[in-house]
N, C-alpha and C. Protein backbone atom coordinates (compact mmCIF):
# COMPACT_ATOMS: atom_id res chain seq x y z
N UNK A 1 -14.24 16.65 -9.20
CA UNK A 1 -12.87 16.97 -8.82
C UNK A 1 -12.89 17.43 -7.37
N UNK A 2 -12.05 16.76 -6.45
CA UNK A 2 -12.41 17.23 -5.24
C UNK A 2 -10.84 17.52 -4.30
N UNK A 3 -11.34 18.98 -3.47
CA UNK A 3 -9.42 19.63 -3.46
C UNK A 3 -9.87 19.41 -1.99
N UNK A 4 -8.64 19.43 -1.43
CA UNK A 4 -8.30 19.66 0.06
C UNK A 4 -6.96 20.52 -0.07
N UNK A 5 -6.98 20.89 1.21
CA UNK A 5 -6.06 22.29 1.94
C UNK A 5 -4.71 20.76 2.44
N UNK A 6 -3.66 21.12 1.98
CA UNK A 6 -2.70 20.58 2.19
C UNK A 6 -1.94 21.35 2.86
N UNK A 7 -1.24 22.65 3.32
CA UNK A 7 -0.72 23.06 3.74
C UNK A 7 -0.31 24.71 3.83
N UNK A 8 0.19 25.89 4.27
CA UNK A 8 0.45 26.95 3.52
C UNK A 8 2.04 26.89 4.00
N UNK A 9 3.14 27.85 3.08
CA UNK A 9 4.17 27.68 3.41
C UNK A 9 4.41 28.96 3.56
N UNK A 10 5.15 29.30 4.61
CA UNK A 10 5.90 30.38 4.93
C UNK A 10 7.40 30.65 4.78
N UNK A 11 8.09 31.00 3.94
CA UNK A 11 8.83 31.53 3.17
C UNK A 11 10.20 32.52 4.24
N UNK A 12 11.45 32.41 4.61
CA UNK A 12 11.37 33.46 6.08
C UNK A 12 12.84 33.43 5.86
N UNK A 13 13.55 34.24 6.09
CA UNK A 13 15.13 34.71 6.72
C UNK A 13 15.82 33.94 7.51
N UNK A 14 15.29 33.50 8.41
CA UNK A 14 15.07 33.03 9.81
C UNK A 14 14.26 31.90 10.15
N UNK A 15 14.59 30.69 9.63
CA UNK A 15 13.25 29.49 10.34
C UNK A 15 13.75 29.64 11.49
N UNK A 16 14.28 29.01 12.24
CA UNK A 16 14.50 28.93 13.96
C UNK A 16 13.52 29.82 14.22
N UNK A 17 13.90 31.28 14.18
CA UNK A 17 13.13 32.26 14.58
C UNK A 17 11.67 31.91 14.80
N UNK A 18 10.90 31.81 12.95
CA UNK A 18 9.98 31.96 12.58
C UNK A 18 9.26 30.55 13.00
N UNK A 19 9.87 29.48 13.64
CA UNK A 19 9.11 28.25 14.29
C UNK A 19 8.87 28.69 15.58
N UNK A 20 9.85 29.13 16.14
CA UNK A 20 9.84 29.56 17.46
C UNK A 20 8.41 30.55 17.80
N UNK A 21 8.44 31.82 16.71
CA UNK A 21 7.23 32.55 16.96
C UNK A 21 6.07 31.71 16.70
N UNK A 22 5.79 30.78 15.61
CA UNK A 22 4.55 30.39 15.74
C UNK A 22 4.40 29.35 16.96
N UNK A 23 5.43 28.77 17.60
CA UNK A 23 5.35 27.41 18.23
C UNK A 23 5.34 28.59 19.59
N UNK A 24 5.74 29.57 20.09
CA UNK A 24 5.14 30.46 21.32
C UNK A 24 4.22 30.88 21.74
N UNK A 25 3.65 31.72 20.12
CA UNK A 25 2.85 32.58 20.70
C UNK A 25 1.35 31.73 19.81
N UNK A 26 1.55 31.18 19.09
CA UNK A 26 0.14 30.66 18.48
C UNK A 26 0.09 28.71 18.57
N UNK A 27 0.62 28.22 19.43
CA UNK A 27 0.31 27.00 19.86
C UNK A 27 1.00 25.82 19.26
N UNK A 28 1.80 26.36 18.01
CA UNK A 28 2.04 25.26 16.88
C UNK A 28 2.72 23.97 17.66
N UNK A 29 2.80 23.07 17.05
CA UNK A 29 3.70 22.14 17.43
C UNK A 29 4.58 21.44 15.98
N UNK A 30 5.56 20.93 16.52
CA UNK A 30 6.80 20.75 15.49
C UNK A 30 6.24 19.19 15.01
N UNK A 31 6.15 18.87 13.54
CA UNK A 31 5.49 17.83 12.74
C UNK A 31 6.81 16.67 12.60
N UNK A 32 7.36 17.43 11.56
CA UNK A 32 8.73 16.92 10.79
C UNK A 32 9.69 17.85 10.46
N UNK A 33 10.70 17.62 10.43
CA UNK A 33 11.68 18.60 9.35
C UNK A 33 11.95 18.00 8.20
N UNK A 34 12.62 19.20 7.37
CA UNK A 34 12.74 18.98 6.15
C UNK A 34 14.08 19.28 5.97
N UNK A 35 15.14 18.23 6.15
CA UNK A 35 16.25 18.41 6.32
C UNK A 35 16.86 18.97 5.19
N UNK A 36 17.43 20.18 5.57
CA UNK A 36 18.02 21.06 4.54
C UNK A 36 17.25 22.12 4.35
N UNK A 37 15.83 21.84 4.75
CA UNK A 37 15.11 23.10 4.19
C UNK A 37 14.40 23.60 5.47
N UNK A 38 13.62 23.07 6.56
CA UNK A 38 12.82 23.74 7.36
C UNK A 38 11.77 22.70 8.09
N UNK A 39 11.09 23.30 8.76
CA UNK A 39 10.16 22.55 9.42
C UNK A 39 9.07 22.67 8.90
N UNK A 40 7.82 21.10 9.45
CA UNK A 40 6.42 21.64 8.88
C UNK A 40 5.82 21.68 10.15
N UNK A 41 5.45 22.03 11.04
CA UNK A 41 4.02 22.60 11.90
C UNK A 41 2.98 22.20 11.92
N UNK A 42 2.73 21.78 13.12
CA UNK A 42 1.14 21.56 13.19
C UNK A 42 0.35 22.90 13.80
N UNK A 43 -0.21 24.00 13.18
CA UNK A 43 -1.22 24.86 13.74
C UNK A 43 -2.84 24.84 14.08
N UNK A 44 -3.00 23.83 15.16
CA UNK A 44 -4.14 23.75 15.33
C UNK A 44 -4.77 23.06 13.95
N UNK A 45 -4.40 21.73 13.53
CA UNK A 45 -4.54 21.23 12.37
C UNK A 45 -4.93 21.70 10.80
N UNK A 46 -3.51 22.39 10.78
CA UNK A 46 -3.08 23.08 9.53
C UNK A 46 -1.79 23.38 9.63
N UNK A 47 -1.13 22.51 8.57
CA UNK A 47 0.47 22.47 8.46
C UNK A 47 0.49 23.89 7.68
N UNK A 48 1.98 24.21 8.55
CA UNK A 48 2.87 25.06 8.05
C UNK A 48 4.41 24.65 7.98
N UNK A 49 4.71 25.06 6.82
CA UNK A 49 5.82 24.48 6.17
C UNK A 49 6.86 26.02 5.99
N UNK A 50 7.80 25.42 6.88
CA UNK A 50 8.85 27.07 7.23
C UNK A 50 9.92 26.56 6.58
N UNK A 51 10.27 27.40 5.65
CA UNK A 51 11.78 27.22 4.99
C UNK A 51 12.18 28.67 4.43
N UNK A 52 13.53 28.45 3.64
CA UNK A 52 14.18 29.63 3.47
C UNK A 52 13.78 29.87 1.76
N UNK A 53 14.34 30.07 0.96
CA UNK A 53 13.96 30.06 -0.49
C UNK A 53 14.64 28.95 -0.62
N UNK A 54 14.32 27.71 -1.88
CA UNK A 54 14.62 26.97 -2.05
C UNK A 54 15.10 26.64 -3.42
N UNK A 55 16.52 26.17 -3.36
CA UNK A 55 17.44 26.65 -4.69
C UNK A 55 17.09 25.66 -5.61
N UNK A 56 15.84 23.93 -5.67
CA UNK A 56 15.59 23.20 -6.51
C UNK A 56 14.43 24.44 -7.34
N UNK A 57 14.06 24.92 -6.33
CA UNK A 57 12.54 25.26 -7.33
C UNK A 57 12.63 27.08 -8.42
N UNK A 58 12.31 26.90 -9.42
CA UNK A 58 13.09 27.94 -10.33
C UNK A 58 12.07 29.01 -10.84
N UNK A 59 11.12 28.96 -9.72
CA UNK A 59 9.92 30.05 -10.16
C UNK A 59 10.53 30.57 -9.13
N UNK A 60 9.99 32.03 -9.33
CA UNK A 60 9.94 33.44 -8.14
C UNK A 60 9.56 33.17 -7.28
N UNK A 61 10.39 33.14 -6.18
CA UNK A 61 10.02 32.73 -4.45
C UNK A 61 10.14 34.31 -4.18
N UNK A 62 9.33 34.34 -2.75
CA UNK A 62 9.62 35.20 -1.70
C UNK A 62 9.18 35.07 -0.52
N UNK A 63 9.68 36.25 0.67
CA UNK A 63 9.58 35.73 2.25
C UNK A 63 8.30 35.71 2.33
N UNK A 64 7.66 35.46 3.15
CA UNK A 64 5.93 35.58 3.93
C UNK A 64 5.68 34.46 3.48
N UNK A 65 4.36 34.77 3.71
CA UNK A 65 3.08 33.73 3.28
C UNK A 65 3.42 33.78 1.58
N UNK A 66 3.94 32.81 0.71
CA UNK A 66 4.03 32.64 -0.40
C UNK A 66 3.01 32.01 -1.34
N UNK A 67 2.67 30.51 -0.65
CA UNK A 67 1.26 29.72 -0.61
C UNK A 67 0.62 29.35 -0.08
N UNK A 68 -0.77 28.69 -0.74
CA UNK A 68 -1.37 27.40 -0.26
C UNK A 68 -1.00 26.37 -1.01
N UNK A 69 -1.47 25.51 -0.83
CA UNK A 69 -1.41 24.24 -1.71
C UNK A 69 -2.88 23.23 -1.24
N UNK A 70 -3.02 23.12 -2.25
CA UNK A 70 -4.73 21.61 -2.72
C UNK A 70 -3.98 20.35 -2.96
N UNK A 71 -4.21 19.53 -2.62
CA UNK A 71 -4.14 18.11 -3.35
C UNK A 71 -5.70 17.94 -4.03
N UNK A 72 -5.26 17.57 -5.31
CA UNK A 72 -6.51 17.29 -6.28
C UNK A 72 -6.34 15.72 -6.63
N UNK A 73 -7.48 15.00 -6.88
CA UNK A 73 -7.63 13.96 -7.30
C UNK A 73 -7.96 13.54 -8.71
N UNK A 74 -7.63 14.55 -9.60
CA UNK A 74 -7.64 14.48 -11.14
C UNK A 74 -7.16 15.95 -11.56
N UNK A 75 -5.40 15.51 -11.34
CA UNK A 75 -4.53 16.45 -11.35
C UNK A 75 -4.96 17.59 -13.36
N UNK A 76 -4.87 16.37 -14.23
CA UNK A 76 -4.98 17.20 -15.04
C UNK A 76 -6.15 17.87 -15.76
N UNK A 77 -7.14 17.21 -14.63
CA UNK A 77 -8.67 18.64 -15.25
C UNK A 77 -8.40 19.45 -14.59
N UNK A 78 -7.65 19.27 -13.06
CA UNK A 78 -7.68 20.96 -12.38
C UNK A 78 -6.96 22.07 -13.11
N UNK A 79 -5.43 21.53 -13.68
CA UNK A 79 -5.15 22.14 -14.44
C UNK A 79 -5.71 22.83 -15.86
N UNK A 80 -6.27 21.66 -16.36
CA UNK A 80 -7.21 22.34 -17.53
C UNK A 80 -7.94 24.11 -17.01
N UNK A 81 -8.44 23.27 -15.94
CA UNK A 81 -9.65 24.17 -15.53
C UNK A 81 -8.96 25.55 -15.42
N UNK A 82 -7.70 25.53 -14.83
CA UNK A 82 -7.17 26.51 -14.62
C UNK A 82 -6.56 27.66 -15.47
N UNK A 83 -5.44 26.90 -16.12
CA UNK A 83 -5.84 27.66 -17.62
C UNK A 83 -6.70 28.11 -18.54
N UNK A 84 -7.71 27.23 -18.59
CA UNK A 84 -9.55 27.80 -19.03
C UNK A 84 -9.69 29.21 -18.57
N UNK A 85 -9.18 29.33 -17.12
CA UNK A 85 -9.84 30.47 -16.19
C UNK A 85 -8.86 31.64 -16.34
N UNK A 86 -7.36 31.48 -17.56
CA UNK A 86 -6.38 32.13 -17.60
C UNK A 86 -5.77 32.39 -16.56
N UNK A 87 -5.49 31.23 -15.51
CA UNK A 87 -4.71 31.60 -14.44
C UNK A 87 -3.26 30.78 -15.23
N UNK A 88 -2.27 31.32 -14.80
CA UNK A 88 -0.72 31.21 -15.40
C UNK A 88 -0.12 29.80 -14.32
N UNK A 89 0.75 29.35 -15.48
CA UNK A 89 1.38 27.99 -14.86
C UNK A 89 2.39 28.33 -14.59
N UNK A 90 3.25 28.90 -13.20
CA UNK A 90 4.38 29.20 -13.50
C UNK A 90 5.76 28.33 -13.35
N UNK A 91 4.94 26.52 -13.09
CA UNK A 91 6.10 25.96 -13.20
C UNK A 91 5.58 24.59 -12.52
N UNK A 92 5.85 23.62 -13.34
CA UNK A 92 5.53 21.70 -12.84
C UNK A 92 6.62 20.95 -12.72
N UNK A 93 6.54 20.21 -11.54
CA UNK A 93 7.40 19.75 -11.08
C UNK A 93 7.15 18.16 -11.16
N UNK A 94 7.63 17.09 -10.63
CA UNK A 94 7.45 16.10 -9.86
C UNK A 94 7.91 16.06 -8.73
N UNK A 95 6.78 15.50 -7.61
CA UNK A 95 6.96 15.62 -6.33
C UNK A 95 7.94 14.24 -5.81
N UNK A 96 8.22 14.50 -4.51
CA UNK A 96 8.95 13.72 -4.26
C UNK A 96 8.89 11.84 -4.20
N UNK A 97 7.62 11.62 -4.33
CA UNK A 97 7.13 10.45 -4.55
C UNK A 97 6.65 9.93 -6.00
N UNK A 98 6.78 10.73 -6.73
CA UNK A 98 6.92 10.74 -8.79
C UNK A 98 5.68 11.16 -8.77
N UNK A 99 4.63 12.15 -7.67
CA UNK A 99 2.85 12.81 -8.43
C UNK A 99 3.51 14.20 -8.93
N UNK A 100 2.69 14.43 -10.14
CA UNK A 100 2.82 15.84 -10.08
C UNK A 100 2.70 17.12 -9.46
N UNK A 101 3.24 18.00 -9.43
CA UNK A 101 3.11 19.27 -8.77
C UNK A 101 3.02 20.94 -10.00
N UNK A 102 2.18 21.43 -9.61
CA UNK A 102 2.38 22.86 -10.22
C UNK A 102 2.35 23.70 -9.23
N UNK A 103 2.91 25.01 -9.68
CA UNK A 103 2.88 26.16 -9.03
C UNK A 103 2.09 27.21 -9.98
N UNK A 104 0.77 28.01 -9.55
CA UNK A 104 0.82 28.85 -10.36
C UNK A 104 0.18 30.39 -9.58
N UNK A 105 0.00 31.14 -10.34
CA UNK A 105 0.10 32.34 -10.45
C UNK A 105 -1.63 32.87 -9.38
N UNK A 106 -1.51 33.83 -8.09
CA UNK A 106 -2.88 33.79 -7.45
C UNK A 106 -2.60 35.63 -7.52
N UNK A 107 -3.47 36.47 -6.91
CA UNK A 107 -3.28 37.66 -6.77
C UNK A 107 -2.49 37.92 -6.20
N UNK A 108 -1.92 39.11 -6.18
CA UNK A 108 -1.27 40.19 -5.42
C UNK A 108 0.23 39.19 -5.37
N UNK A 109 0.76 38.55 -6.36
CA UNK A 109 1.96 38.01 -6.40
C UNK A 109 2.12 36.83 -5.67
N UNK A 110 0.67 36.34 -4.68
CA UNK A 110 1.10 34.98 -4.54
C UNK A 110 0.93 34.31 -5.44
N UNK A 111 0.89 32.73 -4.86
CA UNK A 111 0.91 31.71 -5.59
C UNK A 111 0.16 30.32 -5.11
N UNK A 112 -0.49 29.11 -6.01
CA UNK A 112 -1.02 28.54 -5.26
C UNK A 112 -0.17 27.44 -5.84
N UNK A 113 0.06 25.73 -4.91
CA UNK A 113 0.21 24.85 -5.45
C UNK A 113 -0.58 23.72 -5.31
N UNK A 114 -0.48 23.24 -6.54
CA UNK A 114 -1.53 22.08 -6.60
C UNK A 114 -0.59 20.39 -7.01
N UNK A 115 -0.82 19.92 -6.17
CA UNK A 115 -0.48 18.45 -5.85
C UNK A 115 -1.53 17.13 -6.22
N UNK A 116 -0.67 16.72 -7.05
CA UNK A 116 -1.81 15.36 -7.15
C UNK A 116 -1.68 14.13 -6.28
N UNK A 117 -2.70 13.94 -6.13
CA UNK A 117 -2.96 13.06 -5.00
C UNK A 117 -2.22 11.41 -5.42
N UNK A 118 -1.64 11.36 -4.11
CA UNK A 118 -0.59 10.08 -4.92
C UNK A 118 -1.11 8.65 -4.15
């Protein structure tokens, strides 16, 4: 089973703002937007994905650093694995191209998501 770092998302009051600070003071550059929701970032090759809370998704959001996210290439052993390890599912989606998506449960109230590789 093999994961890669897909992105972390930052969660914010304020995108304008919060693109602006990373695209000033830490180098970012602007990827795509996500019309309706925010921008994704290039930070020194590692997307960041700035949006506000987002009213499709029906798990517990909040501001900051909320996640990471993996793309896995055998979406449902990672999951197995994960539940094995009693980490909590707190919610599967389908992504915008019909792969699956989960969100689940990491310390201190974040969260990680895992994407299958489409």
């Amino acid at each position: 089973m093999a994961l890669t770092v897909q992105h972390v998302h930052l969660k914010t009051r304020d995108v304008a703002k919060t693109v602006q600070y990373y695209t000033d003071n830490f180098g970012a550059t602007t990827k795509a937007e996500m019309p309706g929701r925010g921008w994704q970032l290039d930070l020194h090759g590692v997307q960041l994905n700035v949006t506000g809370i987002i009213a499709e998704q029906h798990h517990e959001q909040h501001y900051g650093i909320e996640h990471m996210a993996v793309v896995t290439d055998d979406y449902p052993a990672t999951l197995a694995k994960l539940r094995d390890n009693g980490v909590a599912v707190l919610e599967e989606l389908t992504g915008s191209n019909g792969n699956r998506v989960a969100f689940v449960a990491a310390p201190d109230g974040a969260q990680m998501e895992i994407i299958e590789k489409a």
